[in-house]
C-alpha atoms as a PDB file:
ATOM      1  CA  UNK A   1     112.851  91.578 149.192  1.00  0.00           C
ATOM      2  CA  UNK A   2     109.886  94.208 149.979  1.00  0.00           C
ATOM      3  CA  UNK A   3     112.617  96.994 148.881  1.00  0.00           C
ATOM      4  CA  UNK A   4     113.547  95.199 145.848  1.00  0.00           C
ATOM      5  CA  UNK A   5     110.047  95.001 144.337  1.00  0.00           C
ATOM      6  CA  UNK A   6     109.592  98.305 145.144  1.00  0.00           C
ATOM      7  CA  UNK A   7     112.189 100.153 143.828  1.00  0.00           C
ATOM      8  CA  UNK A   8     111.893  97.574 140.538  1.00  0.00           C
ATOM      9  CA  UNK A   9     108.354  98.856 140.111  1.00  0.00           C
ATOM     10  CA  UNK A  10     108.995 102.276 140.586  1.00  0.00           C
ATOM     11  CA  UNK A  11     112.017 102.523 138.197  1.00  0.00           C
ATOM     12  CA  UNK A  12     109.646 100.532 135.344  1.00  0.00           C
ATOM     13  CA  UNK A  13     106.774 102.913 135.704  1.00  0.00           C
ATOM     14  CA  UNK A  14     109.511 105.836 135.736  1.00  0.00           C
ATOM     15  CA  UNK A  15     111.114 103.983 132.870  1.00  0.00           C
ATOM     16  CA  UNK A  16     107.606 103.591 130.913  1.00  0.00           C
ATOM     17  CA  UNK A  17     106.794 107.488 131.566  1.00  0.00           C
ATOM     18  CA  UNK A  18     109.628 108.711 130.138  1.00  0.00           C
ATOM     19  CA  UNK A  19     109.449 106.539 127.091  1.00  0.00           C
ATOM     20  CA  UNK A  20     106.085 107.469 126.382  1.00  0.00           C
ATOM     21  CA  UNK A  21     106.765 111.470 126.939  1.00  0.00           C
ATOM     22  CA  UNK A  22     109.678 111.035 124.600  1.00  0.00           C
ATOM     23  CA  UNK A  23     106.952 109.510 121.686  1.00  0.00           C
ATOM     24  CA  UNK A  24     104.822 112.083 122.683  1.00  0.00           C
ATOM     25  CA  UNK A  25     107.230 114.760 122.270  1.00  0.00           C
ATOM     26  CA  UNK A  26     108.806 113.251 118.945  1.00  0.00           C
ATOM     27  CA  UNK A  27     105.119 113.753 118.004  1.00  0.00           C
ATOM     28  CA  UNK A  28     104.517 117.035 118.153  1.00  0.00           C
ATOM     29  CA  UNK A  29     108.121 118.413 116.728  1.00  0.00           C
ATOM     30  CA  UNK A  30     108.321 115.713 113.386  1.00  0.00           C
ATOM     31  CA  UNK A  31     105.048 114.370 112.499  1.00  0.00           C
ATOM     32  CA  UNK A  32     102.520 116.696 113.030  1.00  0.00           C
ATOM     33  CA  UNK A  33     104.536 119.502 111.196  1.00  0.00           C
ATOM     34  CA  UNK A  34     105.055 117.093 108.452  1.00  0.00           C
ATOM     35  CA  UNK A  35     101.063 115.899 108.370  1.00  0.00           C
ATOM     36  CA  UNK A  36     100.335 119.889 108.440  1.00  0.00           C
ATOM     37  CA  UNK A  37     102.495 120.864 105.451  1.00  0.00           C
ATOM     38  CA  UNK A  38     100.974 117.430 103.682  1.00  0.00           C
ATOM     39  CA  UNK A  39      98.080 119.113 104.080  1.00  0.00           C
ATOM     40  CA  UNK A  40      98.465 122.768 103.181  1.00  0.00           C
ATOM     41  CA  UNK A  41     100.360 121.252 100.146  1.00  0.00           C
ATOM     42  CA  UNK A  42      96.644 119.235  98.925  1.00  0.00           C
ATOM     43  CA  UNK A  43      94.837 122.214  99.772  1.00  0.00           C
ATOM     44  CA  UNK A  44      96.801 123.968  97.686  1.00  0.00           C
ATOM     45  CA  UNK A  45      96.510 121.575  94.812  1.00  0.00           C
ATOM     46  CA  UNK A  46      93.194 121.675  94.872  1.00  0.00           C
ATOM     47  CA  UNK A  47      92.607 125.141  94.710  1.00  0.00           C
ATOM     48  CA  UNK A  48      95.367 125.502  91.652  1.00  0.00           C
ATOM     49  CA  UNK A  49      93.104 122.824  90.212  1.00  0.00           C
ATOM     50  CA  UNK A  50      89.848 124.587  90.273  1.00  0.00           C
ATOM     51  CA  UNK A  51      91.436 127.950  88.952  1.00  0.00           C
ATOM     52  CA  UNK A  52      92.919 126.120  86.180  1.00  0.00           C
ATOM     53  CA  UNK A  53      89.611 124.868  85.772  1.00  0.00           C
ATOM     54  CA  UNK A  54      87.388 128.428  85.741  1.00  0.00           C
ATOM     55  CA  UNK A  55      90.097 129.804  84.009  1.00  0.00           C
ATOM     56  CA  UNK A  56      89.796 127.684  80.218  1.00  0.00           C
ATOM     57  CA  UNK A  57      85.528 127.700  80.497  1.00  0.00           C
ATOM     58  CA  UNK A  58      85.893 130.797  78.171  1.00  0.00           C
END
């Protein structure tokens, strides 16, 4: 029975690390690329905004 809870143990906590490297992976390749160009994109805006801006003081 000492084996069993063991090797139950051990496969959940390898089970539970590879999960969570997956997420953290999955991460780092889709959503933070995605939250950068969100945010390059706003930047963007922003500046097009205040040249449009400085542009019709005249």
């Amino acid at each position: 029975m000492k084996k069993f809870a063991k090797g139950f143990f051990v496969g959940a906590l390898a089970t539970t690390s590879a999960v969570a490297g997956t997420l953290f992976s999955f991460k780092k390749k889709v959503v933070d690329p995605v939250e950068d160009r969100a945010q390059k994109l706003e930047e963007n805006r922003k500046r097009v905004v205040r040249k449009q801006r400085s542009a019709h003081q005249g």
